[in-house]
C-alpha atoms as a PDB file:
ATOM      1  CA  UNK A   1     139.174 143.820 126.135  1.00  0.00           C
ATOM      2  CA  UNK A   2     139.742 146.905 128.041  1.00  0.00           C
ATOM      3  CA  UNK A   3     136.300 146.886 129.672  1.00  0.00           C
ATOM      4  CA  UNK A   4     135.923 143.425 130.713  1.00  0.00           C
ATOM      5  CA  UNK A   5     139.389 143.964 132.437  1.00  0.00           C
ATOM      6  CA  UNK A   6     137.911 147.002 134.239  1.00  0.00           C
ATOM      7  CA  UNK A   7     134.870 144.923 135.639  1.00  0.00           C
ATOM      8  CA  UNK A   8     138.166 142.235 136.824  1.00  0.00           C
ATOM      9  CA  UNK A   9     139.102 145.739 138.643  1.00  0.00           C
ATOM     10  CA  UNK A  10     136.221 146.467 140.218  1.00  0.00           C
ATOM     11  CA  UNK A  11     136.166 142.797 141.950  1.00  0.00           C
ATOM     12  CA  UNK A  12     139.926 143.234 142.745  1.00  0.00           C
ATOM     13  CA  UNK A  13     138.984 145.949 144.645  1.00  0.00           C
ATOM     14  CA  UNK A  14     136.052 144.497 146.454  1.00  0.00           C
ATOM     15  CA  UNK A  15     138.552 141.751 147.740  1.00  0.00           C
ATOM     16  CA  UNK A  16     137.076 139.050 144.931  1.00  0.00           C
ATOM     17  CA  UNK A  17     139.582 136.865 144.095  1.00  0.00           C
ATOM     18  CA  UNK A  18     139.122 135.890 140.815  1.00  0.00           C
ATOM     19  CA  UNK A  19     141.106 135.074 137.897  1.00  0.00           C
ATOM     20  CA  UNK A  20     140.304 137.620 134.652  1.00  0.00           C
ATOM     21  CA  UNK A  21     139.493 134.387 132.458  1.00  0.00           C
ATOM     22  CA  UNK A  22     136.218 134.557 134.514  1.00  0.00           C
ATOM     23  CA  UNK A  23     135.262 138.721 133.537  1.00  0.00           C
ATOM     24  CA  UNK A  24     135.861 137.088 129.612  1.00  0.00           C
ATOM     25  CA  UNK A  25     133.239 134.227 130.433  1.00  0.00           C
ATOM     26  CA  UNK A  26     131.147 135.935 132.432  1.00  0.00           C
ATOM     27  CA  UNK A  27     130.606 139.556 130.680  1.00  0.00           C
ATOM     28  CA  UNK A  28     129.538 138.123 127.307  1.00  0.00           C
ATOM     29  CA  UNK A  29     126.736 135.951 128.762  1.00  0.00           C
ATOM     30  CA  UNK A  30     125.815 138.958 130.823  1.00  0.00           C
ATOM     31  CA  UNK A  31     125.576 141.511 127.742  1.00  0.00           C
ATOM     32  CA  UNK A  32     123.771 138.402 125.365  1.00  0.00           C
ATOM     33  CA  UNK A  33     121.127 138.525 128.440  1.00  0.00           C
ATOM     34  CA  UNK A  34     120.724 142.187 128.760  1.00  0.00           C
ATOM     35  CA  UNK A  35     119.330 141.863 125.228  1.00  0.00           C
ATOM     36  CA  UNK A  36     116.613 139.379 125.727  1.00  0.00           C
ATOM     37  CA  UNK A  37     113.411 141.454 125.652  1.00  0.00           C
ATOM     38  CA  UNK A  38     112.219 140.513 128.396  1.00  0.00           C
ATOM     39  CA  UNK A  39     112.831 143.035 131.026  1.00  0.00           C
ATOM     40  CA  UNK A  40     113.788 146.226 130.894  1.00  0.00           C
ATOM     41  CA  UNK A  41     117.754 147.007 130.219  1.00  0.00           C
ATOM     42  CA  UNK A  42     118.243 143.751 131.548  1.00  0.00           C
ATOM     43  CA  UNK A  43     117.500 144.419 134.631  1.00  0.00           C
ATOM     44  CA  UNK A  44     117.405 141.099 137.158  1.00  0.00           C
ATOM     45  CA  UNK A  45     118.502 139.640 134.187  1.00  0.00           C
ATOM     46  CA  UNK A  46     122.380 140.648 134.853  1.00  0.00           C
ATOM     47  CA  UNK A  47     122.094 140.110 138.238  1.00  0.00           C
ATOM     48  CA  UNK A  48     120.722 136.793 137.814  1.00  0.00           C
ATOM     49  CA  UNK A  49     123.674 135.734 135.767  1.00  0.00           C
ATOM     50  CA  UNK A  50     126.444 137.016 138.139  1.00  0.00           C
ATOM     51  CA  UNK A  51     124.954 135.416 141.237  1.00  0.00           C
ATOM     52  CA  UNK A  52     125.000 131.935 138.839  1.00  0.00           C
ATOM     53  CA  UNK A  53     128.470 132.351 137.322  1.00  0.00           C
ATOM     54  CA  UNK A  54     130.236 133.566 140.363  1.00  0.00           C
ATOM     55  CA  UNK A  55     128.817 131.198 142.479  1.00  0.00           C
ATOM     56  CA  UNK A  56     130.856 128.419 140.546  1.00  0.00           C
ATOM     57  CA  UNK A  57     134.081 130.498 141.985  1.00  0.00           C
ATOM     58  CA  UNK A  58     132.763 130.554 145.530  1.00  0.00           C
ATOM     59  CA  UNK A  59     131.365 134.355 145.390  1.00  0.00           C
ATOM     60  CA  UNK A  60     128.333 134.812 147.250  1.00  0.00           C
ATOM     61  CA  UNK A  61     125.256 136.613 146.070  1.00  0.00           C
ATOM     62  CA  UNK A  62     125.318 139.779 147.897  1.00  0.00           C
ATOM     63  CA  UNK A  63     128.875 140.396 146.890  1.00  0.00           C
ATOM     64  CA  UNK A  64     127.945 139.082 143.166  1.00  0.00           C
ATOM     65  CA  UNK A  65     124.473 141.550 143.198  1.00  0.00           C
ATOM     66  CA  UNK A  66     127.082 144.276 144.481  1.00  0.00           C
ATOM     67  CA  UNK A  67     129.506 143.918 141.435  1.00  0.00           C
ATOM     68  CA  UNK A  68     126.491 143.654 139.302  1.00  0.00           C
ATOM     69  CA  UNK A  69     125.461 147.091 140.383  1.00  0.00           C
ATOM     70  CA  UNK A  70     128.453 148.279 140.241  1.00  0.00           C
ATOM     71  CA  UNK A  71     129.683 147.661 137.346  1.00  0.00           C
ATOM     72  CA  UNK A  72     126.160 148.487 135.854  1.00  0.00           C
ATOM     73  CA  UNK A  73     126.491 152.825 137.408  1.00  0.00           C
ATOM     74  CA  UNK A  74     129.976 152.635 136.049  1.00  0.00           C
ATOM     75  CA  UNK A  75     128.048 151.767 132.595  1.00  0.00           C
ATOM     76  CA  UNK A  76     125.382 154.128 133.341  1.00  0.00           C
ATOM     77  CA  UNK A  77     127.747 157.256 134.116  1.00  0.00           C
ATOM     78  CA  UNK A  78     130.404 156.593 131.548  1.00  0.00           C
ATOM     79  CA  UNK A  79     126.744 157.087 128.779  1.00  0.00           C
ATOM     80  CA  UNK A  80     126.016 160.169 130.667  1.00  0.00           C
ATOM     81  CA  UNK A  81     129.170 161.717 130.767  1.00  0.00           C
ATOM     82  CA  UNK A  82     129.234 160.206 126.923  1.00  0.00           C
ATOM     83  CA  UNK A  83     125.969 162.343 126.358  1.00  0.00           C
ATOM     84  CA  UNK A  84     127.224 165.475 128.152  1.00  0.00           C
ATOM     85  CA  UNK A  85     129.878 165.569 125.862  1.00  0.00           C
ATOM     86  CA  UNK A  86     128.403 164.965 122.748  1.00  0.00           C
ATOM     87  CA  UNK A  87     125.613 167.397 124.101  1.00  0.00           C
ATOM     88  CA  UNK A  88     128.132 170.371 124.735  1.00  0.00           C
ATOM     89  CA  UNK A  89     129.617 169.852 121.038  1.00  0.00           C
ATOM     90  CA  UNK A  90     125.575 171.324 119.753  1.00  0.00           C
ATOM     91  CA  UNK A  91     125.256 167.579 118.442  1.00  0.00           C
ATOM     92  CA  UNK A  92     127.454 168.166 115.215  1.00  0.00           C
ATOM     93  CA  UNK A  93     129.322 165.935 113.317  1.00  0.00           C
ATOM     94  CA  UNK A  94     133.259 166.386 112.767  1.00  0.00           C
ATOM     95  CA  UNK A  95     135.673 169.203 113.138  1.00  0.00           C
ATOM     96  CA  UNK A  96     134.234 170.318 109.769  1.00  0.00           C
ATOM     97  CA  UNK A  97     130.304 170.474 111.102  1.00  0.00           C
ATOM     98  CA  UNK A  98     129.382 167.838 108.919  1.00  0.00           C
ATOM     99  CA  UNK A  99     128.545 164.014 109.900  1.00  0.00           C
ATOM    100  CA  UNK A 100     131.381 161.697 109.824  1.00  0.00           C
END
């Protein structure tokens, strides 16, 4: 989907050479780890699995931690501007005022 094409960007443009049937591998393992309760936001946990993954396509781990991060403040920022939004709308529903 749209954003497992823009984490395929993201290595394009660190010089990664990978093919996108490797972003539709690896981000689904990454997001099934995030959600193991056992750290917090998945943190290590994401990391952890990009070092493994890409280091079956010949990525090292500081480039693969790099992406990881990456990829991860893109997340981060794209919820806050998400929040800002919803924030400056005084948290009502529809057009209308009322909840969807």
């Amino acid at each position: 989907s749209v954003w497992i094409v823009g984490c395929w960007v993201f290595a394009v443009a660190m010089g990664l050479s990978l093919p996108v049937a490797v972003f539709f591998l690896l981000m689904p393992l990454v997001e099934i780890g995030r959600m193991a309760p056992i750290s917090l936001s998945g943190m290590g946990i994401r990391e952890g699995i990009f070092v493994l993954v890409l280091a079956l396509f010949g990525i090292d781990s500081t480039s693969a931690v790099f992406l990881s991060v990456l990829i991860y403040g893109i997340f981060i920022l794209n919820g806050l501007i998400g929040g800002l939004v919803y924030g400056a709308r005084g948290f009502q529903g529809g057009r209308d005022g009322h909840a969807p």
